[in-house]
C-alpha atoms as a PDB file:
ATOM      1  CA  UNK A   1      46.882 -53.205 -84.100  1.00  0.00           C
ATOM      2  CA  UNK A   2      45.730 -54.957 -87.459  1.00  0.00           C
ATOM      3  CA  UNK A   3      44.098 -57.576 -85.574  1.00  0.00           C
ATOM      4  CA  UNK A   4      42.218 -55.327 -83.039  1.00  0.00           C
ATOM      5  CA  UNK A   5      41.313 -52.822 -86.175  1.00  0.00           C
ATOM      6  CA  UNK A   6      39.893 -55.937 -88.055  1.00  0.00           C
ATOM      7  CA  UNK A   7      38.068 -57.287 -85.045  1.00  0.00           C
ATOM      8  CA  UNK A   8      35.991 -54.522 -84.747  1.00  0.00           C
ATOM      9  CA  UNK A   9      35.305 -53.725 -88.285  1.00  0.00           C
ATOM     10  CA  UNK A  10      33.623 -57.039 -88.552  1.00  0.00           C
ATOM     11  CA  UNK A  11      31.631 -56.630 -85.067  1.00  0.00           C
ATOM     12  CA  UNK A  12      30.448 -53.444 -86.157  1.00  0.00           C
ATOM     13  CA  UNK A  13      29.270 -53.275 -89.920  1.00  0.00           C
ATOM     14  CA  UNK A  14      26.450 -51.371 -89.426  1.00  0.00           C
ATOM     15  CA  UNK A  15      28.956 -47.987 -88.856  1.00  0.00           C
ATOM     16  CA  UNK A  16      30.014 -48.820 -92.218  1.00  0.00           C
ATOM     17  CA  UNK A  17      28.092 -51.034 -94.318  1.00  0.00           C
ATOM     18  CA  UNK A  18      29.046 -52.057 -98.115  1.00  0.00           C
ATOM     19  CA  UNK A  19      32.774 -51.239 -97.093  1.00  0.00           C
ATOM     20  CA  UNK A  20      35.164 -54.562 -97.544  1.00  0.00           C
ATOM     21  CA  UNK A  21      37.787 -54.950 -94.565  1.00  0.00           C
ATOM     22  CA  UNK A  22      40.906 -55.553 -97.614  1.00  0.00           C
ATOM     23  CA  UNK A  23      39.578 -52.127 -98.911  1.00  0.00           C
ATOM     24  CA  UNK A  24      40.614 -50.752 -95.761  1.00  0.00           C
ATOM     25  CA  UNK A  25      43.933 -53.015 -94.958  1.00  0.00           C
ATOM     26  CA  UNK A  26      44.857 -51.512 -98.034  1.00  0.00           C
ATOM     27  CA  UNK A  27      44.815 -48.181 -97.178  1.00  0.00           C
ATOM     28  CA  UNK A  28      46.825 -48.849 -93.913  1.00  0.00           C
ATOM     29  CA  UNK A  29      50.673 -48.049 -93.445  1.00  0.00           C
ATOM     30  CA  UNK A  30      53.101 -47.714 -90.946  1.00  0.00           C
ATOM     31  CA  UNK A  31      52.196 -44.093 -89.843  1.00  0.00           C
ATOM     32  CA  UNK A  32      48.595 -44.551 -90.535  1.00  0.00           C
ATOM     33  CA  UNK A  33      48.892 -47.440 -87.886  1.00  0.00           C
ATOM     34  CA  UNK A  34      50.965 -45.580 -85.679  1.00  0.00           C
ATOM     35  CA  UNK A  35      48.119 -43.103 -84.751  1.00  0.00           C
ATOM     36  CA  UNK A  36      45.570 -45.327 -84.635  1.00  0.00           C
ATOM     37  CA  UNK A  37      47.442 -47.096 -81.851  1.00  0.00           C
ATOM     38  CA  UNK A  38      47.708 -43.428 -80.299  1.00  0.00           C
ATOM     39  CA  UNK A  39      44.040 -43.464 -80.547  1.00  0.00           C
ATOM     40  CA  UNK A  40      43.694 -47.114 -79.240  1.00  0.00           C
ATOM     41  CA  UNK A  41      46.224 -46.310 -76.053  1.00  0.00           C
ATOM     42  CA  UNK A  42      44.241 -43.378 -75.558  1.00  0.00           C
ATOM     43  CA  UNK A  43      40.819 -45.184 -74.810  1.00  0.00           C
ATOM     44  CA  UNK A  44      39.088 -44.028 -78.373  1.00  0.00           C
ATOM     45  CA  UNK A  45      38.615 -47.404 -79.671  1.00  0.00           C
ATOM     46  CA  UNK A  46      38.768 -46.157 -83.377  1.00  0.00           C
ATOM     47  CA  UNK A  47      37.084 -47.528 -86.139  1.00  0.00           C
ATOM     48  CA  UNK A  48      35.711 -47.064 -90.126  1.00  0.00           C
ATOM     49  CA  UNK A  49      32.741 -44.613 -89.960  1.00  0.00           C
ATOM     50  CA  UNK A  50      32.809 -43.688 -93.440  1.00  0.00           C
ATOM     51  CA  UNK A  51      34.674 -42.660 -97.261  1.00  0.00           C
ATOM     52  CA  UNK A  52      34.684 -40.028 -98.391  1.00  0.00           C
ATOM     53  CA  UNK A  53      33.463 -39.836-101.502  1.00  0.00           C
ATOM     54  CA  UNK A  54      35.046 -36.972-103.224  1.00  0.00           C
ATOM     55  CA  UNK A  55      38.816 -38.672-102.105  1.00  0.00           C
ATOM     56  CA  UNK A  56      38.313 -41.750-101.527  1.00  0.00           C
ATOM     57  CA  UNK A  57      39.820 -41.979 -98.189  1.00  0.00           C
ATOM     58  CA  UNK A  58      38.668 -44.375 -95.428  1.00  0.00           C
ATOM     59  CA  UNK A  59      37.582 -42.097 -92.301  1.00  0.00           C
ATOM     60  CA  UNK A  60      38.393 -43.467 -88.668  1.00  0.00           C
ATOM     61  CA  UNK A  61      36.882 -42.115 -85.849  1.00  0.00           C
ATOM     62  CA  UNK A  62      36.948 -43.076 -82.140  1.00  0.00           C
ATOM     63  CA  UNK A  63      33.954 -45.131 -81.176  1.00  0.00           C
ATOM     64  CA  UNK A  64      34.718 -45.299 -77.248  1.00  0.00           C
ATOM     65  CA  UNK A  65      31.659 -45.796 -75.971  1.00  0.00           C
ATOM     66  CA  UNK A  66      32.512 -42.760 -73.770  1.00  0.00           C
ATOM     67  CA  UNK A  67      34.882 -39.310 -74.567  1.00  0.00           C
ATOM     68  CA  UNK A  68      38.597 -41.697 -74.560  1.00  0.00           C
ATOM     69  CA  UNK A  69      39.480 -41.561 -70.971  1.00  0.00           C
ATOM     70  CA  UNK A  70      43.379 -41.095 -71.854  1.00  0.00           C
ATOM     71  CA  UNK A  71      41.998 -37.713 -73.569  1.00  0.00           C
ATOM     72  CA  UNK A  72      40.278 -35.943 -70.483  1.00  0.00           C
ATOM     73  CA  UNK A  73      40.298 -32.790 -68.420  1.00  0.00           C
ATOM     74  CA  UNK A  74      41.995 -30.834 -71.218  1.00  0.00           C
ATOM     75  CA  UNK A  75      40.974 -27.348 -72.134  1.00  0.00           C
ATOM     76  CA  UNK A  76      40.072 -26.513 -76.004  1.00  0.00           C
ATOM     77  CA  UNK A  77      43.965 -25.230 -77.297  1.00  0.00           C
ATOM     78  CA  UNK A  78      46.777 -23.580 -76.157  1.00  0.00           C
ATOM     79  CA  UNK A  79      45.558 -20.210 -75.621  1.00  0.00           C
ATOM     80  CA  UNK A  80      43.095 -21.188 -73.197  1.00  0.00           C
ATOM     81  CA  UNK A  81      45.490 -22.990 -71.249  1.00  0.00           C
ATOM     82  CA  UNK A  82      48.131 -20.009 -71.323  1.00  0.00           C
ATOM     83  CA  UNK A  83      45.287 -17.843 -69.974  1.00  0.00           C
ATOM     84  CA  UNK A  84      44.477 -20.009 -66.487  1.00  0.00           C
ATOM     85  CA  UNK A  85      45.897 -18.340 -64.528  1.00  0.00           C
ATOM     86  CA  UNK A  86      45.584 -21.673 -61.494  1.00  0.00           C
ATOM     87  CA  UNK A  87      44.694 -25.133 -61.595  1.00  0.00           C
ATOM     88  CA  UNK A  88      45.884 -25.839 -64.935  1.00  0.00           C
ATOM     89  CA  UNK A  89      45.242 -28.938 -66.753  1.00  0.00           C
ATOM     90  CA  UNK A  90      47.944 -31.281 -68.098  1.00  0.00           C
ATOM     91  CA  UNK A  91      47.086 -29.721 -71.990  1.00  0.00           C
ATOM     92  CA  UNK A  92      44.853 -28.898 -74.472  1.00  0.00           C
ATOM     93  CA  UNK A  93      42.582 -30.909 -76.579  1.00  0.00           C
ATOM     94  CA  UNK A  94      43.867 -29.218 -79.831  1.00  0.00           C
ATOM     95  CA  UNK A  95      46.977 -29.696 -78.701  1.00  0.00           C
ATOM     96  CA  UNK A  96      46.854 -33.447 -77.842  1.00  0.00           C
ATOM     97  CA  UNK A  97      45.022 -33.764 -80.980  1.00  0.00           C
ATOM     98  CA  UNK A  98      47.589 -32.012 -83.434  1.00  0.00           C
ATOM     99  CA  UNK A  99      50.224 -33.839 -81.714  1.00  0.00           C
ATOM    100  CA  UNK A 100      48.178 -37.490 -82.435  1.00  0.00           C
ATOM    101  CA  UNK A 101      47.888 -36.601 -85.869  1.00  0.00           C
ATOM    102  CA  UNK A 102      44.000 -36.637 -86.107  1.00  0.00           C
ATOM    103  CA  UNK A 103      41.219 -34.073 -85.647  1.00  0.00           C
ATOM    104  CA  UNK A 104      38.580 -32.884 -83.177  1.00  0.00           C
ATOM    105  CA  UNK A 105      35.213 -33.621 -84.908  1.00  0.00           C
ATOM    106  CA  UNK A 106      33.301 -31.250 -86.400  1.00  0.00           C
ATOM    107  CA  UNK A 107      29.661 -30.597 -84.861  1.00  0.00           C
ATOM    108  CA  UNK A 108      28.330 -32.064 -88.590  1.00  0.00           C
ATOM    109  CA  UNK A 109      30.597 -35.094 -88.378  1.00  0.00           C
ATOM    110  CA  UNK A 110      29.953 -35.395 -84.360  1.00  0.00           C
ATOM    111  CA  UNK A 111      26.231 -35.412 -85.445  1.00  0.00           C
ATOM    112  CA  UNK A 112      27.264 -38.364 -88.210  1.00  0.00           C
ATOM    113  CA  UNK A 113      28.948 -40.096 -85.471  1.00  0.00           C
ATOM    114  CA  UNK A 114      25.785 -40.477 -83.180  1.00  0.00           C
ATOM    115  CA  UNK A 115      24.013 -41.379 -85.987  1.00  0.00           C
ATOM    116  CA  UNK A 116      26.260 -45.003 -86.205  1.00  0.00           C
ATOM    117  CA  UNK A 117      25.453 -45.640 -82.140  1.00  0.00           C
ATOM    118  CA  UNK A 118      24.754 -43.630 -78.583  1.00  0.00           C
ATOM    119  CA  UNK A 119      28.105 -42.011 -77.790  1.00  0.00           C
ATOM    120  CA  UNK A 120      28.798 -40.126 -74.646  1.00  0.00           C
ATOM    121  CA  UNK A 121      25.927 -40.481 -72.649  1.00  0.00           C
ATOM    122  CA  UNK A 122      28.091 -39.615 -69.403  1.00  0.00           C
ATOM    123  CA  UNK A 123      30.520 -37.854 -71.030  1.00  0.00           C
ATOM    124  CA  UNK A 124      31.381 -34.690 -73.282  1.00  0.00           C
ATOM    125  CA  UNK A 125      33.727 -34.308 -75.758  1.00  0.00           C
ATOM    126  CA  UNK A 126      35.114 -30.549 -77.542  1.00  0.00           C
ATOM    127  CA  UNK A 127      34.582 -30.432 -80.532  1.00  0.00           C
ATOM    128  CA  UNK A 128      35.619 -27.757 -83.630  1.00  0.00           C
ATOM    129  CA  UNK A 129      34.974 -24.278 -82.822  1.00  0.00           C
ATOM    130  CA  UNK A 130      34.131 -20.927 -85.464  1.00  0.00           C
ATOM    131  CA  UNK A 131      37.116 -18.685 -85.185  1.00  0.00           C
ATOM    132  CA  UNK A 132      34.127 -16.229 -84.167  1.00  0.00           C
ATOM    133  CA  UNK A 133      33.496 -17.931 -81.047  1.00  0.00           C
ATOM    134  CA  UNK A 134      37.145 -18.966 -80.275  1.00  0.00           C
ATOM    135  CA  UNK A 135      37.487 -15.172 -80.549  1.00  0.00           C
ATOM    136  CA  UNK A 136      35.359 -14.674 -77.888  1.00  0.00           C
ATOM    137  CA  UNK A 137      36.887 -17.101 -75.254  1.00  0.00           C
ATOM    138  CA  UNK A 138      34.193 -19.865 -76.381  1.00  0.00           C
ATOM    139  CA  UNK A 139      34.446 -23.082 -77.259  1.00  0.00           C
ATOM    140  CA  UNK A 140      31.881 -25.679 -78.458  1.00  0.00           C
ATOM    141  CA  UNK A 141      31.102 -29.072 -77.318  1.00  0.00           C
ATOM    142  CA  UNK A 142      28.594 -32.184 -77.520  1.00  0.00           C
ATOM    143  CA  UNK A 143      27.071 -35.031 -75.816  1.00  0.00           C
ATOM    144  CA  UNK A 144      23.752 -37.232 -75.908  1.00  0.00           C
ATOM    145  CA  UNK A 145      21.293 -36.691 -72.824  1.00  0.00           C
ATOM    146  CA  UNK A 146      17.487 -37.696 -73.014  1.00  0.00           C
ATOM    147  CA  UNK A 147      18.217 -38.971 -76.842  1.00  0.00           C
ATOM    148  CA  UNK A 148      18.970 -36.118 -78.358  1.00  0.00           C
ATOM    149  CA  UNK A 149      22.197 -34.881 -79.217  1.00  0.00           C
ATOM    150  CA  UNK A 150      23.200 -31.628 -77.584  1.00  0.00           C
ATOM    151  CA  UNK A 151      25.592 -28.924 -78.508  1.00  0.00           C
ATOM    152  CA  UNK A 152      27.278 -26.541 -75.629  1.00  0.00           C
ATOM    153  CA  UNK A 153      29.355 -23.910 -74.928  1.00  0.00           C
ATOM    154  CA  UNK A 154      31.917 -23.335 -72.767  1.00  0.00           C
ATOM    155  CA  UNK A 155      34.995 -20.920 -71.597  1.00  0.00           C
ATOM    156  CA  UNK A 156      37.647 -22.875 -74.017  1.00  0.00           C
ATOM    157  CA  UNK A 157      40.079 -22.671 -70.662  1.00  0.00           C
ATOM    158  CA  UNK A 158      37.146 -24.990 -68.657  1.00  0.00           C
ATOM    159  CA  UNK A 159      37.958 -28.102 -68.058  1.00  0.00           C
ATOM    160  CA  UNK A 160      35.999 -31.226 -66.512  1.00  0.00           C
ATOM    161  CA  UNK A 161      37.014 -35.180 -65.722  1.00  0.00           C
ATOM    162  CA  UNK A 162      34.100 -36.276 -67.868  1.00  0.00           C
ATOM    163  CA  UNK A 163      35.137 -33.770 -71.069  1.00  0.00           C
ATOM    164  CA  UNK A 164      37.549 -35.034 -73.501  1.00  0.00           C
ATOM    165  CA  UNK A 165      37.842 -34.851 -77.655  1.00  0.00           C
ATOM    166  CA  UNK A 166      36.822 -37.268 -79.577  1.00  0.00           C
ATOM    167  CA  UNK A 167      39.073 -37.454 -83.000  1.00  0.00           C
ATOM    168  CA  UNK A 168      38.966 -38.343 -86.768  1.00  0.00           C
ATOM    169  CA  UNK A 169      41.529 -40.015 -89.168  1.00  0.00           C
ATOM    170  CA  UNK A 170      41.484 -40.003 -92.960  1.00  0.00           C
ATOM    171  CA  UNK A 171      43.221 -42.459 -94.402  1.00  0.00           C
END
């Protein structure tokens, strides 16, 4: 996984420039590595987008060209899915997520993402939602169409082949 991690740190500085690959290997441990195999299995191809700068940690996020394809057809958490009543899917994003130990993107840091490349331009992927919305049976997601980044709503118990999450990892 070190290997794979390192490979595409160095093909892809521009997602984060002035950041030193043994800065990161540093950072890395067992369980660290653990989920960001999840997150390679998984189709999201993770890599550094960021630090932050008030803790210092090293932020992964899946670059997947695409929404990860092991992270599809999913509704937005578990009380969606409780509340299909038929043609259920296999989870829920949140779910998935929580159990990966990573989380769905904000909107803000889905925004940041796009910013680094041109990410799901078939695809979708859920994203956080206000407790407001959620409230409401809503949930939020985004994409890129025409160049511009879009964000959606959605029954959080909808679910489509070409909608996934899309998650983050401090380290």
């Amino acid at each position: 996984m070190i290997a794979i991690l390192e490979e595409r740190f160095s093909k892809n500085m521009r997602r984060h420039a002035g950041l030193a690959w043994e800065t990161v290997r540093a950072r890395l441990n067992d369980g660290k590595l653990q989920v960001l195999a999840e997150m390679e299995h998984t189709g999201g191809e993770p890599d550094v987008v960021g630090v932050d700068p008030s803790t210092g940690e090293v932020v992964f996020c899946d670059c997947s060209p695409e929404s990860p394809a092991g992270r599809r057809s999913l509704c937005f958490d578990r009380a969606a899915l409780d509340a299909r009543k038929e043609n259920k899917p296999s989870g829920s994003a949140l779910e998935v997520a929580q159990a990966m130990g990573i989380m769905l993107l904000t909107e803000a840091e889905y925004r940041h993402l796009q910013t680094l490349g041109e990410f799901d331009r078939k695809t979708s992927s859920w994203v956080q939602t206000p407790d407001a919305i959620r409230q409401q049976g809503g949930a939020l997601f985004c994409d890129r169409r025409y160049g511009h980044v879009f964000l959606y709503h959605n029954g959080a118990d909808s679910y489509y082949a070409a909608r996934g999450f899309r998650g983050m990892l401090r380290v």
